[in-house]
Protein backbone atom coordinates (compact mmCIF):
# COMPACT_ATOMS: atom_id res chain seq x y z
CA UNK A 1 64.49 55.50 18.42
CA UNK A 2 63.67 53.05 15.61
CA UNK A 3 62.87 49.66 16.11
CA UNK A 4 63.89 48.41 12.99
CA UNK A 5 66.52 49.27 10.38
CA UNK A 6 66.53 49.12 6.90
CA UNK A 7 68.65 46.21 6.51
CA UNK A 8 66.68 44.37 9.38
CA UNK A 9 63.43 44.80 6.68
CA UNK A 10 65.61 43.46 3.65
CA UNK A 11 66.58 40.46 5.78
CA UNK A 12 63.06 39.78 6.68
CA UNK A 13 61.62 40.22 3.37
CA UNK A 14 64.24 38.04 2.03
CA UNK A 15 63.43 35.38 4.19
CA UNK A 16 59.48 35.63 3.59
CA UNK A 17 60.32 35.55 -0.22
CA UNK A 18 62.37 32.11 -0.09
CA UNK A 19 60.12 30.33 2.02
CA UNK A 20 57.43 31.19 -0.03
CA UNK A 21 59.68 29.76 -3.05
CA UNK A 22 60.71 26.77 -1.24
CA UNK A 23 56.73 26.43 -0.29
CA UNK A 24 55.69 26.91 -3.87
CA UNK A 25 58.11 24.09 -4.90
CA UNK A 26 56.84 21.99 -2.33
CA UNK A 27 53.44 22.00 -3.32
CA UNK A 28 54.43 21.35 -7.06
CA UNK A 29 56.59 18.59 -6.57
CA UNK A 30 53.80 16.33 -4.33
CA UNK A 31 50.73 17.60 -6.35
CA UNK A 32 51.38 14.80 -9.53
CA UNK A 33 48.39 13.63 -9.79
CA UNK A 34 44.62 15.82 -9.06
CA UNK A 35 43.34 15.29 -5.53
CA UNK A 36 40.28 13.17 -5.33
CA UNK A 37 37.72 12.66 -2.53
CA UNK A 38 37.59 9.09 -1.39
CA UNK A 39 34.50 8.09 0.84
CA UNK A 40 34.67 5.08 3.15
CA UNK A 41 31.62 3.22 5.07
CA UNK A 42 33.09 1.38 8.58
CA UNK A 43 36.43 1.08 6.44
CA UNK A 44 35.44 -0.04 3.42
CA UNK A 45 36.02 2.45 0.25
CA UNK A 46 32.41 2.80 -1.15
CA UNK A 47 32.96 5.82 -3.55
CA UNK A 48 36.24 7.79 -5.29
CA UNK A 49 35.33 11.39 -6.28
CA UNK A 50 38.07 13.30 -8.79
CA UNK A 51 37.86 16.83 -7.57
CA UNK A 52 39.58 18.56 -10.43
CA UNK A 53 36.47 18.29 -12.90
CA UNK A 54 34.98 21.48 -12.02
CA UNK A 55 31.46 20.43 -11.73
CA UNK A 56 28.79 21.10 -8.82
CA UNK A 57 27.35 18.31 -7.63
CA UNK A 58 25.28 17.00 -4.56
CA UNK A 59 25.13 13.57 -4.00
CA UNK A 60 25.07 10.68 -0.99
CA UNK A 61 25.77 6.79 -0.97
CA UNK A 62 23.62 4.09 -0.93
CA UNK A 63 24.69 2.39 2.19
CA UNK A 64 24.15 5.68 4.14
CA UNK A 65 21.56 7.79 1.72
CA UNK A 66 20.54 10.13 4.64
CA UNK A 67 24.36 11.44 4.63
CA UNK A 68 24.30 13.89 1.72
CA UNK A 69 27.87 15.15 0.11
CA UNK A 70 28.51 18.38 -1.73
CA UNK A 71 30.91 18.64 -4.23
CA UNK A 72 32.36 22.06 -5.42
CA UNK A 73 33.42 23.71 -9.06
CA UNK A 74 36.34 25.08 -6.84
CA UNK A 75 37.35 21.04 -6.20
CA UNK A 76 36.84 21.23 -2.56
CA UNK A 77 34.12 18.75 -0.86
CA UNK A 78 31.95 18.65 2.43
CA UNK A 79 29.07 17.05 4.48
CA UNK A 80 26.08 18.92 3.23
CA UNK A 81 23.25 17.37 5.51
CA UNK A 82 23.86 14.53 8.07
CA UNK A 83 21.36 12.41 10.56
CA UNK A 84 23.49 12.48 13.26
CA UNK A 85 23.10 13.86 16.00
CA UNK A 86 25.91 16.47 16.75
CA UNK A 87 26.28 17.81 12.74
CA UNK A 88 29.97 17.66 13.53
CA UNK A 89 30.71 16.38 10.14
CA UNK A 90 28.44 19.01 8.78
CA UNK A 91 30.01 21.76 10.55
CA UNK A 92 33.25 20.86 9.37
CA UNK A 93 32.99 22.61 6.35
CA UNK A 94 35.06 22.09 3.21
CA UNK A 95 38.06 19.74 2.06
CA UNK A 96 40.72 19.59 -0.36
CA UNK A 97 44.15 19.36 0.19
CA UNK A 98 45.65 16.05 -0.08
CA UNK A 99 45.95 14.82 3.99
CA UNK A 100 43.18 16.26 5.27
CA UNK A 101 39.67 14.42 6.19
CA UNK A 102 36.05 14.54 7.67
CA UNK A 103 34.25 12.15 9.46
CA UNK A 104 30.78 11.34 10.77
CA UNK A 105 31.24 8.96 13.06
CA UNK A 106 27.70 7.96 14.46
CA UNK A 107 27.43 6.49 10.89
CA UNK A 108 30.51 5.02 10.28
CA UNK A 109 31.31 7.87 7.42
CA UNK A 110 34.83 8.79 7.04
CA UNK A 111 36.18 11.19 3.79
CA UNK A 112 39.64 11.92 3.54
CA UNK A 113 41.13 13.44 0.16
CA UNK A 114 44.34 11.52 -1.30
CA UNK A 115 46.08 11.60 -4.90
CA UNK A 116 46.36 8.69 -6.55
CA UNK A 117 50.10 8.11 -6.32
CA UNK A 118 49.47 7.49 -2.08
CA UNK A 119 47.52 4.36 -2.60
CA UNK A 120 49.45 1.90 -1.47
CA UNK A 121 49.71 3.92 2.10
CA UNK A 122 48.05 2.90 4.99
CA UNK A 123 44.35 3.83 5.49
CA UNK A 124 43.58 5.98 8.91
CA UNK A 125 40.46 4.37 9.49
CA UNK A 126 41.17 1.13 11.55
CA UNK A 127 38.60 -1.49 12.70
CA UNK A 128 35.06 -2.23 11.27
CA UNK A 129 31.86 -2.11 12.68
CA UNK A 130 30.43 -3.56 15.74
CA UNK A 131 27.29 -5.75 16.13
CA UNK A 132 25.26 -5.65 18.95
């Protein structure tokens, strides 16, 4: 006794084959502009990195210097070294699709990659910091 037929494998493969075209058209039409890295400090943007330059680069911000960045030829980005105390940041690993983000929280660190047509949407970082 088979489990499938022949048809039953067209059917599927014809299915995997459109949503990978519908996918593929998906991911042209909202990619208009290059992703870039932007970096904020208790909610305020400090630093916008373009992350289709191709270049390797390791570098932190002044208001934080002990929170060190590491940009990719590949355009992806991550939390190389952190002070904190739980590395969760660090072991986040690598960004680079518009949406997603990285944060290290203890100091107020928050990375999230956009494309520049999605300015004028709300940030997710809400609130500033607290003084003691």
């Amino acid at each position: 006794m088979r489990f499938f037929k022949k048809t039953d494998i067209i059917i599927i493969l014809v299915i995997i084959a459109a949503s990978l075209v519908v996918w593929g058209a998906y991911r042209h039409a909202t990619r208009k502009e290059p992703p870039r890295a932007e970096i904020y400090h208790y909610s305020q943007l400090v630093k916008i990195i373009d992350l289709d330059k191709g270049e390797d680069l390791v570098f932190s911000i002044a208001e934080e210097p002990d929170v060190v960045f590491h940009l990719y030829p590949d355009g992806s980005i991550c939390f190389e070294e952190s002070d904190c105390p739980d590395q969760i940041c660090v072991h986040t690993g690598r960004i680079s699709a518009p949406g997603q983000f990285a944060a290290c929280l203890p100091n107020g660190i928050t990375m999230k990659i956009t494309t520049g047509d999605d300015a004028d949407t709300p940030d997710l970082v809400i609130g500033g910091r607290q003084e003691d």
